[in-house]
Protein backbone atom coordinates (compact mmCIF):
# COMPACT_ATOMS: atom_id res chain seq x y z
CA UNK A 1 -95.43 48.18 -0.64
CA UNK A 2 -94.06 50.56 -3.20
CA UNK A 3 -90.22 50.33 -4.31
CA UNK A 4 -87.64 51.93 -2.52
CA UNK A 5 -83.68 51.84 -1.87
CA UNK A 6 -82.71 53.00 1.83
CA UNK A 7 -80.91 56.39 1.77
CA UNK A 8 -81.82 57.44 -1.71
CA UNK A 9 -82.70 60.77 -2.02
CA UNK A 10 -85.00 60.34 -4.59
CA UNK A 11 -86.04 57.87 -7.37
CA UNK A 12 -83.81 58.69 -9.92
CA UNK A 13 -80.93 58.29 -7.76
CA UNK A 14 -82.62 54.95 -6.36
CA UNK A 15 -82.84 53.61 -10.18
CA UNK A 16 -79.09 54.38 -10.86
CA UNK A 17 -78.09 52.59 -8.05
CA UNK A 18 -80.62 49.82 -8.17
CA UNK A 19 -78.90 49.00 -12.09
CA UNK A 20 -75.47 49.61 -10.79
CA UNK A 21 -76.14 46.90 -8.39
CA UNK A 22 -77.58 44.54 -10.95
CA UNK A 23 -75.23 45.55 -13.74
CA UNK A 24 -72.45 44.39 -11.22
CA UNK A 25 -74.54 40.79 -10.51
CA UNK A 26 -74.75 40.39 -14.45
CA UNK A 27 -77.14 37.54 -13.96
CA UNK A 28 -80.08 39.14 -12.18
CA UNK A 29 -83.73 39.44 -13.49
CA UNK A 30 -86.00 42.08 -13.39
CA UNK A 31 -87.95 41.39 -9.83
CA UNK A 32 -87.93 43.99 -7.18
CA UNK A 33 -88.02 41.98 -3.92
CA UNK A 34 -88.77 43.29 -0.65
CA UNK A 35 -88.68 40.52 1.93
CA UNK A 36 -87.56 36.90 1.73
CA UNK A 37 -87.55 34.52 4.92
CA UNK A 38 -85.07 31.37 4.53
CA UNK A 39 -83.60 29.14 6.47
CA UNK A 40 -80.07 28.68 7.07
CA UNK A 41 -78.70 25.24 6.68
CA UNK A 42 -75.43 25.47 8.74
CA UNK A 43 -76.59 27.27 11.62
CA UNK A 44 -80.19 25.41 11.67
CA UNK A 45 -82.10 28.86 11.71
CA UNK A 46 -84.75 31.15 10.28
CA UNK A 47 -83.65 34.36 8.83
CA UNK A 48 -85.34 37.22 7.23
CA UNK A 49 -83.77 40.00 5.13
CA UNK A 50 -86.14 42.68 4.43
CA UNK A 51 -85.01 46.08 2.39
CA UNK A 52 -84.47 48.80 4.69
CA UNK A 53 -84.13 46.76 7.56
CA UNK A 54 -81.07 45.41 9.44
CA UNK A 55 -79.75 42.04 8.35
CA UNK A 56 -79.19 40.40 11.55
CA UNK A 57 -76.50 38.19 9.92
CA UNK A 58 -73.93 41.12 9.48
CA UNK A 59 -75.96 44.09 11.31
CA UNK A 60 -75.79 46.22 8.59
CA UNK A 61 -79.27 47.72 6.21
CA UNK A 62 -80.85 45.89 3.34
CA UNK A 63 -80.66 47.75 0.37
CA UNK A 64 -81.72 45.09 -2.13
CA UNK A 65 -82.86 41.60 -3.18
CA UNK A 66 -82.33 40.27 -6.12
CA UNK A 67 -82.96 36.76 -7.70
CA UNK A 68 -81.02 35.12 -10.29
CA UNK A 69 -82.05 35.32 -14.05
CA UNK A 70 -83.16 31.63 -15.03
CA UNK A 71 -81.37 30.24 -11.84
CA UNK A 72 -82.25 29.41 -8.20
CA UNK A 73 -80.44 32.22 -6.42
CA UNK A 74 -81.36 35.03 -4.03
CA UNK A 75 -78.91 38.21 -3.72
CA UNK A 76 -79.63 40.17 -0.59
CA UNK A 77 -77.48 43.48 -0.75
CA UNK A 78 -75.87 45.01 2.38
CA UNK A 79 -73.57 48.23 1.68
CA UNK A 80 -70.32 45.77 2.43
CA UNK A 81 -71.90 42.84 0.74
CA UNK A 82 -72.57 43.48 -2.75
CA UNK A 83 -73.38 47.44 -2.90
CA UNK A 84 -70.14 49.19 -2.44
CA UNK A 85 -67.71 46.20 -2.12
CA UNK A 86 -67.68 42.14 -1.55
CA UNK A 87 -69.74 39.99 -3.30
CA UNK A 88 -73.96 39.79 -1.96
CA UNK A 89 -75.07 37.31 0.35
CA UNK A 90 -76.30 34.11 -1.66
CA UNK A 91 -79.36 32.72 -0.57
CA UNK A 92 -80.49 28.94 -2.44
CA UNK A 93 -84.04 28.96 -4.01
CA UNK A 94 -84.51 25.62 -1.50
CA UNK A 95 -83.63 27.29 1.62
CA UNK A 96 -86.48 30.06 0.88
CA UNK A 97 -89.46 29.56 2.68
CA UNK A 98 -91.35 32.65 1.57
CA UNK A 99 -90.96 36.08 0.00
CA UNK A 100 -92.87 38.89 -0.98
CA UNK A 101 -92.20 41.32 -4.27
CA UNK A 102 -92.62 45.15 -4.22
CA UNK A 103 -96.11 46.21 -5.63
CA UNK A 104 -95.33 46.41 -9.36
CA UNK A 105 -97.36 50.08 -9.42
């Protein structure tokens, strides 16, 4: 699938926000994730956060994944959870049972 941010209007804007969002992680690498599935410890359930989709966790869009530079962290990106305010939703390496990057194309 090719790279995209939800409600871009086109890929310039998309880039500027997609390195506004990283620049305010600090710690992210350069991997453009689409899709991870992971399971939640707590709650004892599956989960999947896919970009452009709702995030059933807090109803609100995907707009990115990210993974940790060097570490074993995911970052999935809602508008109120790591885009416009609050920190991203942290996701443990462990707890991820699969993923799938955007076509690097």
């Amino acid at each position: 699938m090719k790279w995209f941010l939800p409600a871009a209007k086109d890929e310039e804007q998309a880039s500027r926000i997609y390195q506004a969002i990283k620049d305010n992680l600090k710690d992210s690498d350069d991997r453009r994730i689409s899709r991870i599935t992971y399971h939640e410890p707590r709650a004892g359930k599956m989960h999947s956060a896919e970009v452009g989709k709702t995030l059933p966790l807090n109803g609100e869009t995907v707009i990115a994944i990210l993974h940790q530079r060097g570490g074993s962290l995911y970052y999935v990106c809602t508008a109120n959870r790591g885009v416009v305010r609050g920190g991203a939703i942290l996701v443990g390496e462990d707890e991820v049972s699969s993923f799938e990057d955007f076509d690097t194309e």
